[in-house]
Protein backbone atom coordinates (compact mmCIF):
# COMPACT_ATOMS: atom_id res chain seq x y z
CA UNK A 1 -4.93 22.07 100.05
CA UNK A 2 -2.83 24.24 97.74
CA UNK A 3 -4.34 24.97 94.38
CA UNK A 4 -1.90 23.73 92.58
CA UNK A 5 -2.86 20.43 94.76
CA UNK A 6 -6.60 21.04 94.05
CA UNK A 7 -6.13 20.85 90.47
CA UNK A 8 -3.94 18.11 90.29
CA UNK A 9 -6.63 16.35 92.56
CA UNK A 10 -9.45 17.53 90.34
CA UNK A 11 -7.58 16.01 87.54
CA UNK A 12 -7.24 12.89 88.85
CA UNK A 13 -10.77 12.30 89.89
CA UNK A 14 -11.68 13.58 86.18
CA UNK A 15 -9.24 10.83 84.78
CA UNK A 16 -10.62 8.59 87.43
CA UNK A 17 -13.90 9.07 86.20
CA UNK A 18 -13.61 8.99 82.79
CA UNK A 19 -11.72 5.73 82.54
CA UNK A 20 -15.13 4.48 84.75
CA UNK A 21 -17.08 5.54 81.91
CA UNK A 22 -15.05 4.10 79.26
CA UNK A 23 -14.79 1.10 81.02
CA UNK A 24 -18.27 0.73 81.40
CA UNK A 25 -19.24 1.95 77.58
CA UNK A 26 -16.53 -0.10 76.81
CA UNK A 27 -18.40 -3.65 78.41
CA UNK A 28 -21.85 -2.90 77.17
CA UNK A 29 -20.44 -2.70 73.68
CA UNK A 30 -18.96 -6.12 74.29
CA UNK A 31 -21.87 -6.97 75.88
CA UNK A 32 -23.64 -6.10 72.79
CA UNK A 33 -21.53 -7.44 70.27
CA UNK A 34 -21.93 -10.72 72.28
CA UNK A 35 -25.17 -10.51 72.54
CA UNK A 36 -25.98 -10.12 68.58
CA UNK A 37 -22.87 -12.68 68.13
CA UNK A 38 -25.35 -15.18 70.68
CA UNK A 39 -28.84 -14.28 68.50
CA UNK A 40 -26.77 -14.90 65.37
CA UNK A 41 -25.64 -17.92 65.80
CA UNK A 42 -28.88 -18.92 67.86
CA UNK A 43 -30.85 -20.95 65.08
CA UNK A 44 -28.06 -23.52 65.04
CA UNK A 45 -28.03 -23.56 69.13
CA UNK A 46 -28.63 -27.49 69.94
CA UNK A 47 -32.19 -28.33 71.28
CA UNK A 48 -33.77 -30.63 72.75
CA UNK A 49 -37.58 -31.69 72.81
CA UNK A 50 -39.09 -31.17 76.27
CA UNK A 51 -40.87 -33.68 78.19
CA UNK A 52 -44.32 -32.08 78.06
CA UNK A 53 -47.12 -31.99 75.29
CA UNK A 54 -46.70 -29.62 72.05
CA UNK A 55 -49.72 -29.33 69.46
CA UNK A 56 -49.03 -28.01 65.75
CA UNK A 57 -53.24 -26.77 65.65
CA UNK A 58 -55.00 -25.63 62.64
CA UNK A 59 -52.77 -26.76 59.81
CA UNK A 60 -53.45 -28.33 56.61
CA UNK A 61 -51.46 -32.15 56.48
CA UNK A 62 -49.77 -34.09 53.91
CA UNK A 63 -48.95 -36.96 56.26
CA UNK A 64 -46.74 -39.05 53.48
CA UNK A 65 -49.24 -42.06 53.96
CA UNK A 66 -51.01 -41.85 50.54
CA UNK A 67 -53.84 -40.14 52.22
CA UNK A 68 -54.55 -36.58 50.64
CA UNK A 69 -53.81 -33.65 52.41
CA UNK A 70 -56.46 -32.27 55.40
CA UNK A 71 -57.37 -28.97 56.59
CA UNK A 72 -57.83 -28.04 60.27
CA UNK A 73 -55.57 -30.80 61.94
CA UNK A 74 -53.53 -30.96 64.91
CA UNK A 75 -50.28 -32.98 65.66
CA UNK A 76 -49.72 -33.64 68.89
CA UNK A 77 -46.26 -34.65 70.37
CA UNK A 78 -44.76 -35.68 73.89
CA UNK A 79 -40.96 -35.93 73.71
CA UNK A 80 -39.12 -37.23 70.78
CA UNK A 81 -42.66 -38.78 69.48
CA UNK A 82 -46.01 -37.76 67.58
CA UNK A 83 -48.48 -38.86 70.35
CA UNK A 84 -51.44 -38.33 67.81
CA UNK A 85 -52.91 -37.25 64.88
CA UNK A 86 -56.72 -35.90 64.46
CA UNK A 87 -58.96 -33.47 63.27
CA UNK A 88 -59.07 -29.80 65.19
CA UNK A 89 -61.12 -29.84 68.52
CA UNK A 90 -62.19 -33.67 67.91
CA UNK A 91 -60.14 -34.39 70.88
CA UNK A 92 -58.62 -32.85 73.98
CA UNK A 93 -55.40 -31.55 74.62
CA UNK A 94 -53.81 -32.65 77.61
CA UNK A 95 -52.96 -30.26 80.25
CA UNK A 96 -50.07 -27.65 79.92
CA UNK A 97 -49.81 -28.49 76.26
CA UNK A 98 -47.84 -25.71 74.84
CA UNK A 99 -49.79 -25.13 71.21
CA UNK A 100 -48.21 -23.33 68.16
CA UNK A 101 -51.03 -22.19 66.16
CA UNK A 102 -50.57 -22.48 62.33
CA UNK A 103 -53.62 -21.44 60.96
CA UNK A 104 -53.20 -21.57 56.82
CA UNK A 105 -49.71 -23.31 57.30
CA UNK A 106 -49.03 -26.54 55.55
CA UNK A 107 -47.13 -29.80 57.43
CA UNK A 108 -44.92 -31.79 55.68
CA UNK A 109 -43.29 -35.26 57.45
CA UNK A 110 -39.29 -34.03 57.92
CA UNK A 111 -37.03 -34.13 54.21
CA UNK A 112 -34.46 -37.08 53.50
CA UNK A 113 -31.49 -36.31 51.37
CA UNK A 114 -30.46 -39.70 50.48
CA UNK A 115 -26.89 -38.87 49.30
CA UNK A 116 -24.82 -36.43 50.94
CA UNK A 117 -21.00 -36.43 51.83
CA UNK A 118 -20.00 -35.12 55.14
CA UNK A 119 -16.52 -36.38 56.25
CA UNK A 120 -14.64 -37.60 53.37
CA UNK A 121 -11.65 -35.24 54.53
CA UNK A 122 -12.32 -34.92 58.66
CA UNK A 123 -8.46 -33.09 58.55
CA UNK A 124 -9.60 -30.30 55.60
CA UNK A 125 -12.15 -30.17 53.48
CA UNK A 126 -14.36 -31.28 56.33
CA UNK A 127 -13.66 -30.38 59.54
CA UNK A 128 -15.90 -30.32 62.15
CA UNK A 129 -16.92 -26.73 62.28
CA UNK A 130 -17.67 -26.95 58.22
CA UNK A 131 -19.59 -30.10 58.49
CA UNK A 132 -21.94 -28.46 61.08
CA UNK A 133 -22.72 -25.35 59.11
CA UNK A 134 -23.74 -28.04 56.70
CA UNK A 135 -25.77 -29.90 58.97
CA UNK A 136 -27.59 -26.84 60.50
CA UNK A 137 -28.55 -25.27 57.53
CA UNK A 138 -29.80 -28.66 55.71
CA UNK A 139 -31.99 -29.19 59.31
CA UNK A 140 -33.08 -25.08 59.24
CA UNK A 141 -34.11 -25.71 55.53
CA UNK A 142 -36.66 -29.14 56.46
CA UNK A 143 -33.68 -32.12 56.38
CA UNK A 144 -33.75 -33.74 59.36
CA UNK A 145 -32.31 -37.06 58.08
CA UNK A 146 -29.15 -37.95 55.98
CA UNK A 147 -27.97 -40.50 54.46
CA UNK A 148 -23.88 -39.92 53.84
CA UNK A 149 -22.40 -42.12 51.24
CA UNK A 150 -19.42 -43.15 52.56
CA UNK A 151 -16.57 -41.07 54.57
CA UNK A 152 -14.33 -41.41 57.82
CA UNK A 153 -16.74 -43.14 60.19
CA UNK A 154 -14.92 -42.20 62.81
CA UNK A 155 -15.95 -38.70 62.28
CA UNK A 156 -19.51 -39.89 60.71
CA UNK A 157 -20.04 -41.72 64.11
CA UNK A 158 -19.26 -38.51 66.12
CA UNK A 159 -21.86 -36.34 64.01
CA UNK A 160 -24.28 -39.12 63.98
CA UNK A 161 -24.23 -39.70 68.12
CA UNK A 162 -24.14 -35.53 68.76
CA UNK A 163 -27.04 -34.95 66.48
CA UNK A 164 -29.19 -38.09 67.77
CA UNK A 165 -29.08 -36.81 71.40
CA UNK A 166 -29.46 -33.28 70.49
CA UNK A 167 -26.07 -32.17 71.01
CA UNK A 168 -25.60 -30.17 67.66
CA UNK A 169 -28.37 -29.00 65.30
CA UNK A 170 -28.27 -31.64 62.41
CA UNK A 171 -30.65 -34.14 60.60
CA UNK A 172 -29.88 -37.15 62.10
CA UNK A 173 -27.43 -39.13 60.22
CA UNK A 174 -27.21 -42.93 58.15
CA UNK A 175 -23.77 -43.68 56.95
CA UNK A 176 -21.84 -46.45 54.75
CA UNK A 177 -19.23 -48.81 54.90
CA UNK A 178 -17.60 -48.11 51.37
CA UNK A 179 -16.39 -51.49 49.50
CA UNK A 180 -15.15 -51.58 46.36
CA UNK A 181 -11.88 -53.29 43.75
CA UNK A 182 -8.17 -52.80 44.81
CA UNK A 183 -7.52 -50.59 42.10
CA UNK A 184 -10.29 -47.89 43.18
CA UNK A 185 -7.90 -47.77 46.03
CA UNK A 186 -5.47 -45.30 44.56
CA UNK A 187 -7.71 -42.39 44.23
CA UNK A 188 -6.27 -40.20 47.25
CA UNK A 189 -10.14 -39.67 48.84
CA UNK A 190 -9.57 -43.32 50.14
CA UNK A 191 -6.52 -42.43 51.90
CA UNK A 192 -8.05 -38.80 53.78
CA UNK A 193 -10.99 -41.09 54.77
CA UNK A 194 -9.24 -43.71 56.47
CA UNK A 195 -6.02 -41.58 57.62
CA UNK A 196 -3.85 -43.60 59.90
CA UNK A 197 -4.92 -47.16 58.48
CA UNK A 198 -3.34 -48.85 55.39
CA UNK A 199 -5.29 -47.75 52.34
CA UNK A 200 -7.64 -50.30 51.66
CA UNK A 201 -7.69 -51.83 54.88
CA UNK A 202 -10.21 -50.13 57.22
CA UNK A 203 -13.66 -51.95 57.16
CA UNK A 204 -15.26 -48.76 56.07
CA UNK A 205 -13.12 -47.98 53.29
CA UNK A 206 -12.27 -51.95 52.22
CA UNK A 207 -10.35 -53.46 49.29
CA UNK A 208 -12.07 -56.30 48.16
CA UNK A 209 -10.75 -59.21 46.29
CA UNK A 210 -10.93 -62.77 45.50
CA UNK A 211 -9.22 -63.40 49.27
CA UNK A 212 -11.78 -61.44 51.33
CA UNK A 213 -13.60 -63.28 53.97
CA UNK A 214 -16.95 -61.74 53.30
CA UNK A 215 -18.31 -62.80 56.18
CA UNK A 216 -15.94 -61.57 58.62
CA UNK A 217 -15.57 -58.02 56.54
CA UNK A 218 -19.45 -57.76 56.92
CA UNK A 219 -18.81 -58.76 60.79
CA UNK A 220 -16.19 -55.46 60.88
CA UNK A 221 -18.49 -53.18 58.74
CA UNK A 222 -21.53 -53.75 61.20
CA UNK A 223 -19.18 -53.17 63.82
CA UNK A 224 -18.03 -49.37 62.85
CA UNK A 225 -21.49 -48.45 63.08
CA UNK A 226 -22.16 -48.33 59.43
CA UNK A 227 -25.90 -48.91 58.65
CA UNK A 228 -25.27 -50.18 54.99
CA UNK A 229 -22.93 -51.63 52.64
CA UNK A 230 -21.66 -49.21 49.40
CA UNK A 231 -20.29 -51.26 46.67
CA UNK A 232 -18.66 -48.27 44.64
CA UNK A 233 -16.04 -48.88 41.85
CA UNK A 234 -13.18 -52.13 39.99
CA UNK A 235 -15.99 -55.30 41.60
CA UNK A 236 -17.11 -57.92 39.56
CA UNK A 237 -20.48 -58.79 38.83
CA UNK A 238 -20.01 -61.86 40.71
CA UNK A 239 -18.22 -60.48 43.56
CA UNK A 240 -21.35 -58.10 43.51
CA UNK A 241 -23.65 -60.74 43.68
CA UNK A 242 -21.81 -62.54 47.05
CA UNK A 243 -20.96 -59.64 48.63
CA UNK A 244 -25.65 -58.46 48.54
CA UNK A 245 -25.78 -61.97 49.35
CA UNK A 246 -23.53 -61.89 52.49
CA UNK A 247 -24.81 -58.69 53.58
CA UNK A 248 -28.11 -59.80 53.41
CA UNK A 249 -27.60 -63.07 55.38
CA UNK A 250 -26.19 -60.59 57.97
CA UNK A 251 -29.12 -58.35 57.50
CA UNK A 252 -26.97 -55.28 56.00
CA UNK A 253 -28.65 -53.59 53.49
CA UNK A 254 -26.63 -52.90 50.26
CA UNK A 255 -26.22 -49.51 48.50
CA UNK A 256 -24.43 -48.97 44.91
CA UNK A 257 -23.47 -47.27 42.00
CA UNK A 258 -25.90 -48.31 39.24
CA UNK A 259 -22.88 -49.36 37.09
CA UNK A 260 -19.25 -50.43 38.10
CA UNK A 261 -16.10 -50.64 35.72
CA UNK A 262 -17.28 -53.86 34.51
CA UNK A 263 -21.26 -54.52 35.87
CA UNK A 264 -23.79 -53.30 33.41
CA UNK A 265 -27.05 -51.84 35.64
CA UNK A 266 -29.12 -54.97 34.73
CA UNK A 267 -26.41 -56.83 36.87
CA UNK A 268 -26.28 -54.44 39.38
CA UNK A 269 -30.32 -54.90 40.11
CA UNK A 270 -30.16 -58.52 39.60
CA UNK A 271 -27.61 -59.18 42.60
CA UNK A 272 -30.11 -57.91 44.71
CA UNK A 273 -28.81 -54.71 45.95
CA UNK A 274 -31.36 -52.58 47.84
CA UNK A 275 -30.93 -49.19 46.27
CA UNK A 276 -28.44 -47.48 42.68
CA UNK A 277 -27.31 -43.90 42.43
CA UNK A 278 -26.90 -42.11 40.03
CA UNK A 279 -29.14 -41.23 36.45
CA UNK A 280 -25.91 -41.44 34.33
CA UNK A 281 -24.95 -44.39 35.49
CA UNK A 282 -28.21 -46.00 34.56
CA UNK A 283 -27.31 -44.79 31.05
CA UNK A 284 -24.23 -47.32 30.87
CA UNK A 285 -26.73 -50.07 30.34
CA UNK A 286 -26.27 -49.17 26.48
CA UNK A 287 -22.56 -50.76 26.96
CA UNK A 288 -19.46 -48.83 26.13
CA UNK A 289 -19.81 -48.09 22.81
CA UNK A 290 -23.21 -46.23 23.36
CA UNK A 291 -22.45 -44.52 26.24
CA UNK A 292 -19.59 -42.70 24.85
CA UNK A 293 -22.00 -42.07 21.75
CA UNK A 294 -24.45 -40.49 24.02
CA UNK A 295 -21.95 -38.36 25.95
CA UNK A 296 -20.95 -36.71 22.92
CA UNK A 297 -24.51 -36.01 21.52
CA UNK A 298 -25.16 -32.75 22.68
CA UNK A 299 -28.24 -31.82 20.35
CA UNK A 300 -30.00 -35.43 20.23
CA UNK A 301 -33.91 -35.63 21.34
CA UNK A 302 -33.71 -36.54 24.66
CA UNK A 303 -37.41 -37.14 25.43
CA UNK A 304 -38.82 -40.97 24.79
CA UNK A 305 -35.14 -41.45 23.82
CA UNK A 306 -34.74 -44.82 26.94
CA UNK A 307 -38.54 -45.81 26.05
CA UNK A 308 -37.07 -49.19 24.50
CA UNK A 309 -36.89 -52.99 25.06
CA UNK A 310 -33.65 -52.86 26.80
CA UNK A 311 -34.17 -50.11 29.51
CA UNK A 312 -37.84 -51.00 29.76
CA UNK A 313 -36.16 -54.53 30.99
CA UNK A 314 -34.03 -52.76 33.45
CA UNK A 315 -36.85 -51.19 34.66
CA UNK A 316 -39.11 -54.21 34.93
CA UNK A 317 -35.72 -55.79 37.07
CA UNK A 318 -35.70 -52.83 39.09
CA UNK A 319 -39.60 -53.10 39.65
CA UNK A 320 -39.12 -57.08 40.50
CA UNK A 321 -36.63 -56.32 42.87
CA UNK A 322 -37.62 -53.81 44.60
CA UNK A 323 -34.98 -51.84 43.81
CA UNK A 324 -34.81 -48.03 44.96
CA UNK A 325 -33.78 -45.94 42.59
CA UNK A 326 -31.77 -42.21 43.32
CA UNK A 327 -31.27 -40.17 40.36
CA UNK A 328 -29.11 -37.34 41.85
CA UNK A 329 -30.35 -34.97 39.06
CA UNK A 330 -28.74 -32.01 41.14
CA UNK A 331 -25.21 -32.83 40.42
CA UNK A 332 -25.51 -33.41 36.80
CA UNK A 333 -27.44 -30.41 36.55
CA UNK A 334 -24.47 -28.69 37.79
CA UNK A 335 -21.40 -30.24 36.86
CA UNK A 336 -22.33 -32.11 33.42
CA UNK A 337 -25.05 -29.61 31.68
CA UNK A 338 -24.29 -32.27 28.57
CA UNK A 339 -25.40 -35.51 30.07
CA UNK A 340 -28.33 -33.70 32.06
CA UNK A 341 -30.95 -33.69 30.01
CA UNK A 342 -30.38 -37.79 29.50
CA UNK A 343 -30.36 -38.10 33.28
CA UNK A 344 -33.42 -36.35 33.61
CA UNK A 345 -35.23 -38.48 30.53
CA UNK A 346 -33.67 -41.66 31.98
CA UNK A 347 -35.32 -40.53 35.05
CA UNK A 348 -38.77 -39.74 33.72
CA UNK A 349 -39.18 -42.78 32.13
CA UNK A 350 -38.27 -45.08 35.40
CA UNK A 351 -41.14 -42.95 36.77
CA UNK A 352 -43.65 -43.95 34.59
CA UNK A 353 -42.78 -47.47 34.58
CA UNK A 354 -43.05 -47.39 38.71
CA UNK A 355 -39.51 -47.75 39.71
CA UNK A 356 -39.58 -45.88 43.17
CA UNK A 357 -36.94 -42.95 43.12
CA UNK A 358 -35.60 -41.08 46.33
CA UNK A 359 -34.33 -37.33 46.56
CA UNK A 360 -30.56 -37.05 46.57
CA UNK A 361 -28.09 -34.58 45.96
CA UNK A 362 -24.61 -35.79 46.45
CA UNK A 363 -23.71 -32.79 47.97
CA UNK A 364 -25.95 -31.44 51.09
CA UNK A 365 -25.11 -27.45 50.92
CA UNK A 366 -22.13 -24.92 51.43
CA UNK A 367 -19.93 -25.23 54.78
CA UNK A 368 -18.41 -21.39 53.84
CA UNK A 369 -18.74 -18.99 56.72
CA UNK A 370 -21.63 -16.57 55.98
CA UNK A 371 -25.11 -16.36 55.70
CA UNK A 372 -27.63 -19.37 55.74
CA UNK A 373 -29.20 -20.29 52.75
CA UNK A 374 -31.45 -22.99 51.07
CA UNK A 375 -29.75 -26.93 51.66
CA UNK A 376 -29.41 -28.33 47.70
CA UNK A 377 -32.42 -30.95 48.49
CA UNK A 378 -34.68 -27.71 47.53
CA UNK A 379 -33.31 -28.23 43.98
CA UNK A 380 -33.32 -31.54 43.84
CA UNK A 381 -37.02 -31.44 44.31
CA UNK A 382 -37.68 -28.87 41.84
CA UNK A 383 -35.45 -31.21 38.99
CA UNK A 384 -37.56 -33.80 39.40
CA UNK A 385 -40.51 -32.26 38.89
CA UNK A 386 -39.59 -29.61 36.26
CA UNK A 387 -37.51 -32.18 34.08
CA UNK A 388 -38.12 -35.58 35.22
CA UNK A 389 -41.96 -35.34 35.65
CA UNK A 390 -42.80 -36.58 38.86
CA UNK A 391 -46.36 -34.57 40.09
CA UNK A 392 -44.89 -32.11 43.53
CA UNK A 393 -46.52 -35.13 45.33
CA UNK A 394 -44.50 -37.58 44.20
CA UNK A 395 -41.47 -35.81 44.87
CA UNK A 396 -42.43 -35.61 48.30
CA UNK A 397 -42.49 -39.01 48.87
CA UNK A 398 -39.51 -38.99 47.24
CA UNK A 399 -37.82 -36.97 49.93
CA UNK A 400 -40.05 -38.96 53.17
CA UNK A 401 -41.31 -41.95 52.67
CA UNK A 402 -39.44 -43.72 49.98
CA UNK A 403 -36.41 -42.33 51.43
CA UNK A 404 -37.31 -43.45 54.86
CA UNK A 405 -37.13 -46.82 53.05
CA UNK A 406 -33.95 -46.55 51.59
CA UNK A 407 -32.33 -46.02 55.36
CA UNK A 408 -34.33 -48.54 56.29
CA UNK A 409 -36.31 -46.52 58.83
CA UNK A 410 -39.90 -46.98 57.92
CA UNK A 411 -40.81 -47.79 61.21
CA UNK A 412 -39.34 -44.70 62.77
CA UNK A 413 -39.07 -41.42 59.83
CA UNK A 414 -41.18 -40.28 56.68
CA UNK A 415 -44.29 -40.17 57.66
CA UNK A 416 -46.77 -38.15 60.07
CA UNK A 417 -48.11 -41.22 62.12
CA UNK A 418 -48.73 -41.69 65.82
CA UNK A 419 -45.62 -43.07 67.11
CA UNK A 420 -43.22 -42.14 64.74
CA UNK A 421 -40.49 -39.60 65.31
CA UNK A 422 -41.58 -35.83 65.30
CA UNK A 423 -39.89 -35.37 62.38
CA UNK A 424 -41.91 -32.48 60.71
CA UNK A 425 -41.76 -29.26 58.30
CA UNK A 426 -44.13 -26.47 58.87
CA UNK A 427 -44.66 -24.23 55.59
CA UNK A 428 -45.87 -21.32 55.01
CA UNK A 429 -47.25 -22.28 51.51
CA UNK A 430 -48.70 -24.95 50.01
CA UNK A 431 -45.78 -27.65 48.15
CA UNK A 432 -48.37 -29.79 46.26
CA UNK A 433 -49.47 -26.41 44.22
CA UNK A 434 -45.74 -25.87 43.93
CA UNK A 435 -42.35 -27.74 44.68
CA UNK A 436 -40.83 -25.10 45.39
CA UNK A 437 -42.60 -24.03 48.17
CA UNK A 438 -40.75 -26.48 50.53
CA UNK A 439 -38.03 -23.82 50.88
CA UNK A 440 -41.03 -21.53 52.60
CA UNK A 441 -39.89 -23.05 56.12
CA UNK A 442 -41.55 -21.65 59.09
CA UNK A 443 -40.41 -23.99 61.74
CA UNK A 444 -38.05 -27.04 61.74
CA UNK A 445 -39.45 -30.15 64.00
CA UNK A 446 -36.77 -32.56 64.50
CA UNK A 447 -37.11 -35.53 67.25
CA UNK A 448 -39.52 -33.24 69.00
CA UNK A 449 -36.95 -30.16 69.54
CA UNK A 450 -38.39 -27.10 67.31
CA UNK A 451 -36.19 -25.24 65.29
CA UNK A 452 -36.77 -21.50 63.05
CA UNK A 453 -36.85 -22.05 59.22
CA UNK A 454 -34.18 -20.53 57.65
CA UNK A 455 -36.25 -17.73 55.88
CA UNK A 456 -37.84 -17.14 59.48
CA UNK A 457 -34.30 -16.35 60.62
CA UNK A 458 -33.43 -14.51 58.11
CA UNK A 459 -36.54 -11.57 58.53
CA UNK A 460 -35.74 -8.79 59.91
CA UNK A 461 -37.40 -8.17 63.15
């Protein structure tokens, strides 16, 4: 070989070599970046709970049951299902149980948010990829149920099926069939929630009038999946009154806004529906005239201002009825600072009188791209204690077992009991000496599959 030829060689296997090298450095970065992309996005990987035993030892429980909390317990749980609750030792485990000892950890039954809004706009606002960063976050942060008041159940459906069998990470999910007066029917969210179907006409986002076949629309409601009724806006209090009455003869339950266009609350409560939202619309019990005087009074008392004849009455309906009551303090908090402080007092006094109240937030969390963060229930929790003086218990049950009622899902969600769902929070501090300390997740139990709390995923290694 000439030199010349050696050289050229010599540069060829150099090349030859080098691009071997780059190649290589060049798929273990990808293979790195894909790696961290995989262990970033691994807390909202979908999982499923195993078919085995798994025991939460050592732990100190607030089952939701009225009972007070207990040190040293174990939870045990086979599939999708607590299999029993007792003391630590007092029984033994079964064989191969896989245990997660949580020595000085706290174990709440799994959060409710009773009002959230998921698919309003499936085509924008909330499309699929938004409404699961949503969903995961809310589950990493102790949700794992929902109940979404009123959207596209075509896209509620979808979210509700992939999140009962595990296919998504996501509280599992309890949706509405909207109902209200034609003329709520030109406010555009109607139309993105039923796009591709006359406004007005889809039997989850209905026009009702004095021509509606209310047993035949119930019929169609039950038949998107929908497990409630949500009498929202234009109804009269009579139409209010048939339409709980309906529902109920079909065994629908029936949620609503406290107040409509032209039904005072005391109506509302009195046609039987099963639960009201929303504190400010409580307020509209005083009739026009003194709601629009409250709404302006920005430097009134607040406190012991509803302690009088005519709420106490509402109350004592409420009470009578059984009505559940869900304040969603969170969203006046941030959207009407003005009308807050009434919301919260209105709320307070319900309390007192024994009108049971759920946690709701009319919101969930943020579907932005970025890091995870706390779901908006956390805040909701703290309102109602730091303004609306329910005890950190009582909020608690706000957020399990009264909400479990409001879904109508006592039998399966909100509290720790043998044979319920494994719906359950671990904490890493204690939520009855503070509220707050329900954001202190540790691990996320949700039908059995175990998730990281949000903080958890957060630490650095």
């Amino acid at each position: 070989m000439l030199a010349g030829d050696r050289v050229e060689e010599y540069t060829r296997r150099s090349l030859s070599q080098e691009i071997r090298v780059h190649r290589s450095v060049t798929l273990v970065g990808i293979a790195c970046l894909l790696a961290a992309s995989l262990v970033a996005q691994a807390p909202c990987a979908p999982r499923r709970a195993g078919s085995g035993y798994l025991a939460l030892t050592g732990v100190t429980l607030w089952s939701g049951t009225g009972a007070p909390a207990r040190t040293g317990m174990t939870v045990l749980i086979r599939g999708e299902r607590i299999a029993a609750v007792f003391a630590d030792g007092a029984e033994p485990l079964p064989d191969s149980t896989e245990v997660h000892s949580w020595r000085g950890k706290y174990v709440i039954p799994g959060l409710i948010d009773t009002h959230v809004h998921l698919a309003t706009d499936p085509s924008g606002e909330d499309v699929r990829a938004r409404a699961e960063r949503r969903l995961c976050r809310a589950l990493l942060g102790g949700v794992t149920t929902v109940r979404d008041m009123a959207g596209d159940v075509r896209a509620l459906a979808s979210l509700e099926r992939d999140a009962l069998v595990g296919d998504i990470a996501a509280p599992d999910i309890y949706y509405a069939a909207l109902w209200a007066g034609p003329s709520f029917f030109s406010d555009p969210r109607t139309a993105l929630a039923s796009r591709g179907i006359p406004s007005g006409s889809a039997p989850w986002m209905l026009s009702v009038d004095s021509t509606t076949d209310l047993r035949q629309a119930v019929l169609e409601a039950r038949g998107t999946g929908a497990t409630a009724l949500k009498l929202y806006w234009a109804l009269t209090p009579d139409q209010v009154a048939a339409i709980t009455a309906e529902a109920h003869r079909q065994h629908v339950p029936v949620w609503a806004h406290a107040a409509m266009e032209d039904v005072l609350p005391l109506q509302t409560v009195n046609a039987g529906v099963d639960v009201v939202s929303h504190a400010g619309l409580l307020l509209r019990q005083l009739g026009a005239p003194g709601y629009a005087a409250l709404a302006k009074d920005s430097t009134g008392p607040a406190r012991g201002r509803f302690n009088t004849p005519q709420f106490d009455s509402l109350m004592a309906a409420m009470r009578l009825h059984g009505t559940i009551y869900e304040p969603t303090l969170f969203v006046y908090h941030a959207e009407t600072p003005k009308l807050y402080r009434f919301t919260a007092e209105i709320t307070r006094r319900a309390h007192q009188l024994g009108v049971p109240i759920v946690a709701g937030t009319d919101s969930i969390g943020s579907g932005d791209e970025g890091p995870w963060q706390l779901p908006d229930l956390q805040e909701e929790l703290e309102l109602l204690v730091r303004d609306a003086g329910l005890s950190p218990a009582d909020a608690l049950v706000a957020a399990t077992r009264t909400a479990a009622q409001a879904v109508s899902a006592s039998d399966q969600l909100g509290t720790i009991e043998a044979g319920k769902l494994a719906n359950l929070v671990v904490l890493d501090r204690d939520p009855l000496k503070d509220i707050a300390n329900t954001a202190a997740v540790r691990e996320v139990i949700k039908r059995g599959a175990v998730y990281p709390g949000g903080p958890v995923t957060l630490s650095p290694p």
